[in-house]
Protein backbone atom coordinates (compact mmCIF):
# COMPACT_ATOMS: atom_id res chain seq x y z
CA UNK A 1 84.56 103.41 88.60
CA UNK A 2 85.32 100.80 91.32
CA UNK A 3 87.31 103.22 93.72
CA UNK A 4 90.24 106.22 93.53
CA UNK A 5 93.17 107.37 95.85
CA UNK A 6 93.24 110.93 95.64
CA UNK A 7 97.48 111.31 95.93
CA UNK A 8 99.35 114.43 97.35
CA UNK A 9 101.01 115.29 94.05
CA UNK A 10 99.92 115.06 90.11
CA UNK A 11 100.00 111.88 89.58
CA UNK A 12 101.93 111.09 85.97
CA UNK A 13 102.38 107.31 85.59
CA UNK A 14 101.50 104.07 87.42
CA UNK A 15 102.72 100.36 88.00
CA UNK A 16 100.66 97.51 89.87
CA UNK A 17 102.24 94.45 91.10
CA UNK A 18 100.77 92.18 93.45
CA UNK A 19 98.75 94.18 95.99
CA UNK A 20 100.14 97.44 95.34
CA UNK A 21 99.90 99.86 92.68
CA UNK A 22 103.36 102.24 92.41
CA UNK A 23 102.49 105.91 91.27
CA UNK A 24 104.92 108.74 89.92
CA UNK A 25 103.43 111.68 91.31
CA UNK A 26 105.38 114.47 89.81
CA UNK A 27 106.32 116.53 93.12
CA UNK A 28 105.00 114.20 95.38
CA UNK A 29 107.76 111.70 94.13
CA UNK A 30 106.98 107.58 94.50
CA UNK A 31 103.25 106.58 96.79
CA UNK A 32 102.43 102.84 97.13
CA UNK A 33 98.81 102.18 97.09
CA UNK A 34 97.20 99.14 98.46
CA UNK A 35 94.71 97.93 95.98
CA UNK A 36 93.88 94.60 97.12
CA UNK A 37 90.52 95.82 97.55
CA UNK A 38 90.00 98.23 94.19
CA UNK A 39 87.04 100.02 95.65
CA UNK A 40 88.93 101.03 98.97
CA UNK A 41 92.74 101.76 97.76
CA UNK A 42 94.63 103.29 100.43
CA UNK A 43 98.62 104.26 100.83
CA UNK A 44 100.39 102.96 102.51
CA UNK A 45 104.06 104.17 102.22
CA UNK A 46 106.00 106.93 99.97
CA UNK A 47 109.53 107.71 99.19
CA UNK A 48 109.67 111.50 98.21
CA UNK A 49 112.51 111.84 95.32
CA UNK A 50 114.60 114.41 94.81
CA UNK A 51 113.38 115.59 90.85
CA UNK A 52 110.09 115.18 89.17
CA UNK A 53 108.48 111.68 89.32
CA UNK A 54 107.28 110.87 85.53
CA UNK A 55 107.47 107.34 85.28
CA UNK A 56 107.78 104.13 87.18
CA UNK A 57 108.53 100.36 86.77
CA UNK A 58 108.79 97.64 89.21
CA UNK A 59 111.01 94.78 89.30
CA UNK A 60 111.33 92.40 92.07
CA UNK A 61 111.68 94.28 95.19
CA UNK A 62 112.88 97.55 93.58
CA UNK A 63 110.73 100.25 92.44
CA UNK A 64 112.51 102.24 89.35
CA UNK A 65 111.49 105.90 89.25
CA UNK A 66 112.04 108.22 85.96
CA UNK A 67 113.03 111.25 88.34
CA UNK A 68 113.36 113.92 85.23
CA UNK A 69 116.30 115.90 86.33
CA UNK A 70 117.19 113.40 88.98
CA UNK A 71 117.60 110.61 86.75
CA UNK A 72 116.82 107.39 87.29
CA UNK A 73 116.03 106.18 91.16
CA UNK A 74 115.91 102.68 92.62
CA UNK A 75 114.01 102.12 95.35
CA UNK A 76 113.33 99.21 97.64
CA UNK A 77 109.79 98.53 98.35
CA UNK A 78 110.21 94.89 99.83
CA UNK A 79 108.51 96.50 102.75
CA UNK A 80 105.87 98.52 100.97
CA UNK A 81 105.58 100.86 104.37
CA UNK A 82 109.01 101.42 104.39
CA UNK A 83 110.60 102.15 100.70
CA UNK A 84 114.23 103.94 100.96
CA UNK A 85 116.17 104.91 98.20
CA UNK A 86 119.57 102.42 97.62
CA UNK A 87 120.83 103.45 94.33
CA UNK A 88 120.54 106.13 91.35
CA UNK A 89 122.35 107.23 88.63
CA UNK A 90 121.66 110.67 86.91
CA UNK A 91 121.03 111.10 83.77
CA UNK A 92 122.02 113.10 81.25
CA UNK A 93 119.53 114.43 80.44
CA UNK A 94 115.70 114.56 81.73
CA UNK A 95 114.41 110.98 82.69
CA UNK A 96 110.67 110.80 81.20
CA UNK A 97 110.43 106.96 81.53
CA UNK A 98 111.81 103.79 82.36
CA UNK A 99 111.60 99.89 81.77
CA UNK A 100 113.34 97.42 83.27
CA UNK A 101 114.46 93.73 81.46
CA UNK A 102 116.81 91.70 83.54
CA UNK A 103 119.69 93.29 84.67
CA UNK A 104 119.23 96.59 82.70
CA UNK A 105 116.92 99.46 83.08
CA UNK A 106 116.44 101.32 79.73
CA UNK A 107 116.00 104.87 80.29
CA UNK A 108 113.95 107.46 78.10
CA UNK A 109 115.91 110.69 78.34
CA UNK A 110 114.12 113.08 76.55
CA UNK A 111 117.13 115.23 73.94
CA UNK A 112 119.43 112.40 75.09
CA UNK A 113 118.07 109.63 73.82
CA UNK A 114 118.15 106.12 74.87
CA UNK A 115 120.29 105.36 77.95
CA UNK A 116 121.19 101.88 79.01
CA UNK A 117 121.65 101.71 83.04
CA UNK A 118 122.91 98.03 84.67
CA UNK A 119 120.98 97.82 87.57
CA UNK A 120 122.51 94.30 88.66
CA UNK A 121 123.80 95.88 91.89
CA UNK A 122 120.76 98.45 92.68
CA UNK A 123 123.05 100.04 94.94
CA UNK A 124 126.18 100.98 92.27
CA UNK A 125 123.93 101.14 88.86
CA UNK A 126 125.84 102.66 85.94
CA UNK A 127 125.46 103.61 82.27
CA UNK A 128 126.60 100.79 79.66
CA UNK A 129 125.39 102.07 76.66
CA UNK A 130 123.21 104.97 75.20
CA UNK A 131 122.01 106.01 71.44
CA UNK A 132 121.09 109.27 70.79
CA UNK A 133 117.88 109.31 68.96
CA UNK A 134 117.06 112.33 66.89
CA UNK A 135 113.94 113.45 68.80
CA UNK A 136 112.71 113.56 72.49
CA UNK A 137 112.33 110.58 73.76
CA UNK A 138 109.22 110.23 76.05
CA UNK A 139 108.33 106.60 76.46
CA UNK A 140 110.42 102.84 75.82
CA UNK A 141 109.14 99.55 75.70
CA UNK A 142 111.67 96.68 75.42
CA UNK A 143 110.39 93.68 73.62
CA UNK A 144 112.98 90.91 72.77
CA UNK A 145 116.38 92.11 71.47
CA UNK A 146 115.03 95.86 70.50
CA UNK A 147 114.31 99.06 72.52
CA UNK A 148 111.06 101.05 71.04
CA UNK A 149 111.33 104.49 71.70
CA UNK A 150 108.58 107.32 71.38
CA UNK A 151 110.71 110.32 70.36
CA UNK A 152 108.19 113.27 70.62
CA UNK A 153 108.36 114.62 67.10
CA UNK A 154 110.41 112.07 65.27
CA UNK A 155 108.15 108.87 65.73
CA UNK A 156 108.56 105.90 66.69
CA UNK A 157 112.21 104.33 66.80
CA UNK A 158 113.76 101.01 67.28
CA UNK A 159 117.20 100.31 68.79
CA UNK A 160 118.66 96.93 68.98
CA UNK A 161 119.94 96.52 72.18
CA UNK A 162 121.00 92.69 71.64
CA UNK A 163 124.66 94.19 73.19
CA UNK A 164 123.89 96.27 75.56
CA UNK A 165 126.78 98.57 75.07
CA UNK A 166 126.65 98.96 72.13
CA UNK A 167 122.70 100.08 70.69
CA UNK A 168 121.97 101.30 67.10
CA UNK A 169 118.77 102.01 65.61
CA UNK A 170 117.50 99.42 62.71
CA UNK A 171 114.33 100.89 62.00
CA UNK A 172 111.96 103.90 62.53
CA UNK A 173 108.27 105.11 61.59
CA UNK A 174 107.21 108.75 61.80
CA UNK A 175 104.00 109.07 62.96
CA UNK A 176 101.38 111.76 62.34
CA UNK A 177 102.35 114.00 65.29
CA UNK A 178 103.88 113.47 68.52
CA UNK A 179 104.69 109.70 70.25
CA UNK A 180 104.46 110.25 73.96
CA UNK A 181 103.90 106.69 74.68
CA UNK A 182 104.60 102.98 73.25
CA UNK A 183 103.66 99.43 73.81
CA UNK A 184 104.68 96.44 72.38
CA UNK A 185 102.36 92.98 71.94
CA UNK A 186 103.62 90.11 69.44
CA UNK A 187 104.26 92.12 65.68
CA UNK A 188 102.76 95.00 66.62
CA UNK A 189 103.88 98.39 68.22
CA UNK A 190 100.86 100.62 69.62
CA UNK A 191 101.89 104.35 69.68
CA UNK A 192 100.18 107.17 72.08
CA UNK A 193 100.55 110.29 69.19
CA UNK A 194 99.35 112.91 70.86
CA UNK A 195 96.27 114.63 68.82
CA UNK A 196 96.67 111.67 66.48
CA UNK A 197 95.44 109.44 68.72
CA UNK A 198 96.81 105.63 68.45
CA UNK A 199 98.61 104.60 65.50
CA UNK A 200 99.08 100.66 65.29
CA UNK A 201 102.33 100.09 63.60
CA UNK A 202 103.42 96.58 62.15
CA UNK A 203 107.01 95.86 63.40
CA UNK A 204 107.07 91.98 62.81
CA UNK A 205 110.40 93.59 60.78
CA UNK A 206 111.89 95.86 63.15
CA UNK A 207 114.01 97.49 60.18
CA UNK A 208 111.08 98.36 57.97
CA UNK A 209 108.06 98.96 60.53
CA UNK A 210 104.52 100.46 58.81
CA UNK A 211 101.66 101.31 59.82
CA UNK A 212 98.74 99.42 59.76
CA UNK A 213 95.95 100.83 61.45
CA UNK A 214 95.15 103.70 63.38
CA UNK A 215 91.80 105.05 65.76
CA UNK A 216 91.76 109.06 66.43
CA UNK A 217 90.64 110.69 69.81
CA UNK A 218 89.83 113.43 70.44
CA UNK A 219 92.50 115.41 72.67
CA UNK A 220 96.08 114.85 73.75
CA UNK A 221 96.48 110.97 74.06
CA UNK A 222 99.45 110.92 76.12
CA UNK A 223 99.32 106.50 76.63
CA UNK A 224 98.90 102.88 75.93
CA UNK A 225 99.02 99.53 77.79
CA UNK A 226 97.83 96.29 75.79
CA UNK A 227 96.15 93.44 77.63
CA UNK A 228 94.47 90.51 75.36
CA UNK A 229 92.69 92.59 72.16
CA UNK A 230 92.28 95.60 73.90
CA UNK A 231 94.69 99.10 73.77
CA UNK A 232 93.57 100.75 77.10
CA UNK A 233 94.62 104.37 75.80
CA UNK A 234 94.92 107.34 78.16
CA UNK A 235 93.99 110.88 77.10
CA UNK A 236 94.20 114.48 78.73
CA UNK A 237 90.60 115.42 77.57
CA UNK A 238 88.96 112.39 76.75
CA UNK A 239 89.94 109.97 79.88
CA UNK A 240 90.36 106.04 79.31
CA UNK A 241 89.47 104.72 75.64
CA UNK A 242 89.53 101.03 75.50
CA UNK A 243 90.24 100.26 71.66
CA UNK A 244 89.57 96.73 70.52
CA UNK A 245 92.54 95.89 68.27
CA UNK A 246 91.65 92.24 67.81
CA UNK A 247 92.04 93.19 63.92
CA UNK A 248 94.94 95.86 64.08
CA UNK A 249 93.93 97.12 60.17
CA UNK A 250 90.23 98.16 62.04
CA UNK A 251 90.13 99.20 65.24
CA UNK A 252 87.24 100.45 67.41
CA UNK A 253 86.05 101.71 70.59
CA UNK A 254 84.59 99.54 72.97
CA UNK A 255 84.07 101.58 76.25
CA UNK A 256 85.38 104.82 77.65
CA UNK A 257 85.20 106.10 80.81
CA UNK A 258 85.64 110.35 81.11
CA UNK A 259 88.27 110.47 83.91
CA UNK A 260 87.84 113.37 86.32
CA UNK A 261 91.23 114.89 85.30
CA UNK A 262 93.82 114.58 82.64
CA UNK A 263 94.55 110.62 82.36
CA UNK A 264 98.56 110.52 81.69
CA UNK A 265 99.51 106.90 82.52
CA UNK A 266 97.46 103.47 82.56
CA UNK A 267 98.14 99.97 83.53
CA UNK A 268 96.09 96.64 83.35
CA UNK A 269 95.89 93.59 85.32
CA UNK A 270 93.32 91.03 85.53
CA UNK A 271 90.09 93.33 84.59
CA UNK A 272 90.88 96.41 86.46
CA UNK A 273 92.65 99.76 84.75
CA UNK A 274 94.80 101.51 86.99
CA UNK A 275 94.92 105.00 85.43
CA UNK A 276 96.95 107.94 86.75
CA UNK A 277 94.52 111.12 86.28
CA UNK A 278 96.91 113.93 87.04
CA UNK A 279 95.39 116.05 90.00
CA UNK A 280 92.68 113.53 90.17
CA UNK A 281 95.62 110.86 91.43
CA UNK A 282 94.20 107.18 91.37
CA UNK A 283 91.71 105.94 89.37
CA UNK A 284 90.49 102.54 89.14
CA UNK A 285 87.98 101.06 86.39
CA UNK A 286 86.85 97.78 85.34
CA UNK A 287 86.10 96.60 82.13
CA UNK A 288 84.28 93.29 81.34
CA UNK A 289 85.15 92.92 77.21
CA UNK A 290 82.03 95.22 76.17
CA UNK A 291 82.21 98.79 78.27
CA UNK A 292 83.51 100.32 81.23
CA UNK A 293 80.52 99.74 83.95
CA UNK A 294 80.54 101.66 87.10
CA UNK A 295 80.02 100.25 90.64
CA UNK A 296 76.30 101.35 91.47
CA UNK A 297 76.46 103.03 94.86
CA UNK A 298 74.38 105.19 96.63
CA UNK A 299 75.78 108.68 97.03
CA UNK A 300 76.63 109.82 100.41
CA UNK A 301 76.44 113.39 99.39
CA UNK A 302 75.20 114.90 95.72
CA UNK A 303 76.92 118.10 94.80
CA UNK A 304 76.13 120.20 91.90
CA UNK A 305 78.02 123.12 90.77
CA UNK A 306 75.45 125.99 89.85
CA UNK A 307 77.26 128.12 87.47
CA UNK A 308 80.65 127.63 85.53
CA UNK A 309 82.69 129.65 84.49
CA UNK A 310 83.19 131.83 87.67
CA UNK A 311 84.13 135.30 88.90
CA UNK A 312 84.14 136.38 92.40
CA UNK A 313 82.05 133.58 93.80
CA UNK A 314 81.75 129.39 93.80
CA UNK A 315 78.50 128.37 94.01
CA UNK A 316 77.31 124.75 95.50
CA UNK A 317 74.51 122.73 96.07
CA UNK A 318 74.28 119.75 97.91
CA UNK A 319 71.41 117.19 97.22
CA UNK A 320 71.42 115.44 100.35
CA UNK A 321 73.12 117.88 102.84
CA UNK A 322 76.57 116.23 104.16
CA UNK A 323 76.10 114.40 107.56
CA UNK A 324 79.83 115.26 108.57
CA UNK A 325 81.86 118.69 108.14
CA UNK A 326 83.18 118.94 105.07
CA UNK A 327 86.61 119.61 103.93
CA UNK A 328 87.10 122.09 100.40
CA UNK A 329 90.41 122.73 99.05
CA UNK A 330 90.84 124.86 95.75
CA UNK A 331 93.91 123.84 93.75
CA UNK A 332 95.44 125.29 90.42
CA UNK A 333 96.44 123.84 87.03
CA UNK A 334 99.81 122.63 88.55
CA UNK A 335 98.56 120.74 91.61
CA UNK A 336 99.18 123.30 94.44
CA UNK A 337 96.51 123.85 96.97
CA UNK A 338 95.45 127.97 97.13
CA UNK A 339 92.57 128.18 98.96
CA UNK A 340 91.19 125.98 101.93
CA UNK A 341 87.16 125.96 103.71
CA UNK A 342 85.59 124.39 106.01
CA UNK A 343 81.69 124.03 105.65
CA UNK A 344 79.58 123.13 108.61
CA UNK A 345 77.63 119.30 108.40
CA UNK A 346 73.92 119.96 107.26
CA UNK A 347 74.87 122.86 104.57
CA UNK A 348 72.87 122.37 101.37
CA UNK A 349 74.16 125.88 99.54
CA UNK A 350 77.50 127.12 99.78
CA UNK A 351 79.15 129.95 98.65
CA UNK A 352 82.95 130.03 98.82
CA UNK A 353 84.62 133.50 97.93
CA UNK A 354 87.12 133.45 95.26
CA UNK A 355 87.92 137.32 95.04
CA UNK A 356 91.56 137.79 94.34
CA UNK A 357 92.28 134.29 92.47
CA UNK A 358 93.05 134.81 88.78
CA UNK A 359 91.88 133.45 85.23
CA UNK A 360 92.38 130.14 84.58
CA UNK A 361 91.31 126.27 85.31
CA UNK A 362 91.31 125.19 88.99
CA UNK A 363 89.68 121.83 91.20
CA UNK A 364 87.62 122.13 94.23
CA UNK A 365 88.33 118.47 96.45
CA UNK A 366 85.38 118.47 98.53
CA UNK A 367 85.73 115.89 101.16
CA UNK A 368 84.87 114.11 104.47
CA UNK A 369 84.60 110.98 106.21
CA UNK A 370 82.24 109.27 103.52
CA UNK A 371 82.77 111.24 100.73
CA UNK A 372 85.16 112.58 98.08
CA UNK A 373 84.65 114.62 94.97
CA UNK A 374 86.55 116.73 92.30
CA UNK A 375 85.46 119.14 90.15
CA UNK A 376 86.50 121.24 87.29
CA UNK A 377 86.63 124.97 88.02
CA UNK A 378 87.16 127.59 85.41
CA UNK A 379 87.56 131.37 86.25
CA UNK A 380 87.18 134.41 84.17
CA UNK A 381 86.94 138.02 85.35
């Protein structure tokens, strides 16, 4: 792991373009991180929207956010330390994602389908078209003259959008469970199914797509991004997968990297993954075509957690005692911050009291000047 940006929110989906990578973090709405240095990301500006950021795409100066209940919002980010909303249009129904090919931005909108916003004046967007698919639709790709569309339970469909206004579906593929995410590379389609893992679906003819290959993972694989012969799959429980598809009928792992949260969104450029990990915000890997290698530094500060699962108490013990007080903040499941301590510099044990905190899975951030940390927490009483 080359370096992380731990972000205010839960962090659901990610875009990089030129020095900065633009997350959707769920409550926390649109942060711009500068990554021009991978192992020391930092933010640099935020625009909190009004819904749920879920997904983002960048075009230009304009940063497209998939607001859920907001619907879709445009915001300028041709000063990165300065973004400010100019446009939106909302949605009919619940804006999961977004991608934007020249003067449209193609909305997934979960029970309402397909909707087709032009964006040519940011400031005034409006709806042109829409097709209602039959499922949920979670994720689109546009590729050409056709919209792919993972619809939750009803698979993979494809739209022609060749006029805008009016989109109808040629073709579909149900896959095994659930398509959450989709991404599109020459004839092929590459489908995040949920505990299914990728399915690799031939679409050379978009009316009669089939499936040609597939690679299970363990978990909830939630998505894709394709870069040269490599799938760079996201999953809640198993982290980053990179899948070599260079032969789409037999695909196989080539490196992994166990994410410290739930991994939810991914995207590639040059040799770096940029993956959003939920409560674990930014993550960024690099992979050099055989395995994800870490960057070999020396820890400021080792922490071990003694026992989990927990009661009443959170037990800690630090390998090389912290030079600098430390920071601790207990979050839940959801991303909101329950329980803060302070620990004095030179502590090797601690002991932080959990008494009145209830079952379930929580993260300790353990932080200070030089170091960061997250770790898994699960309570039983």
């Amino acid at each position: 792991k080359l370096g992380y940006y731990f972000t205010p929110g839960s962090s659901f989906d990610v875009y990089v373009s030129g020095s900065y990578a633009y997350v959707a973090d769920y409550t926390a709405g649109l942060r711009i991180i500068n990554v021009s240095n991978p192992s020391n990301p930092y933010e640099v500006g935020y625009y909190d929207t009004p819904g749920v950021a879920l997904g983002v795409y960048v075009s230009g100066s304009y940063a497209y956010v998939a607001d859920r209940h907001a619907g879709l919002r445009i915001i300028n980010v041709s000063n990165p330390s300065s973004p400010y909303e100019v446009g939106y249009y909302d949605t009919p129904g619940s804006a999961y994602g977004v991608y934007v090919s020249g003067s449209y931005a193609y909305v997934a909108d979960a029970d309402s389908g397909l909707r087709i916003i032009d964006v040519s004046n940011p400031s005034s967007p409006y709806e042109v078209g829409y097709y209602n698919t039959p499922g949920h639709a979670q994720d689109v790709y546009v590729s050409g003259s056709y919209a792919y569309i993972a619809d939750g339970g009803f698979g993979l469909r494809i739209i022609d959008v060749s006029n805008p206004s009016n989109p109808y579906e040629v073709g579909y593929y149900h896959t095994p469970d659930y398509a959450c995410g989709v991404y599109v590379s020459g004839s092929y389609a590459y489908v995040a199914d949920r505990y299914a893992g990728l399915r690799i679906i031939n679409v050379s003819n978009p009316s009669s797509p089939y499936e040609v290959g597939y690679y299970n993972i363990p978990g909830w694989t939630r998505g894709v991004y394709v870069s040269s012969s490599y799938a760079y799959v996201v999953n809640k429980s198993a982290g980053l997968r990179i899948i070599d598809v260079s032969n789409p009928s037999s695909p196989y792992e080539a490196g992994y990297y166990d994410t410290p949260h739930w991994a939810y969104g991914v995207y590639v450029s040059g040799s770096y993954a940029y993956v959003a990990d939920y409560l674990a915000g930014l993550q960024i890997y690099e992979f050099y075509g055989y395995g994800i290698e870490e960057k070999k530094e020396e820890p400021v500060s080792f922490v071990k957690l003694l026992k989990n699962p927990v009661s009443d108490e959170i037990k800690l013990f630090f390998e090389n005692p912290p030079y600098e007080e430390l920071k601790i903040s207990l979050y839940n499941a959801i991303g909101e911050r329950i329980r803060t301590y302070s620990i004095n510099k030179g502590s090797k044990n601690i002991n932080l009291d959990i008494r009145g905190i209830g079952n379930g899975i929580y993260f300790l951030k353990i932080e200070n000047k030089g170091f960061k940390e997250k770790i898994k927490i699960v309570v039983t009483k």
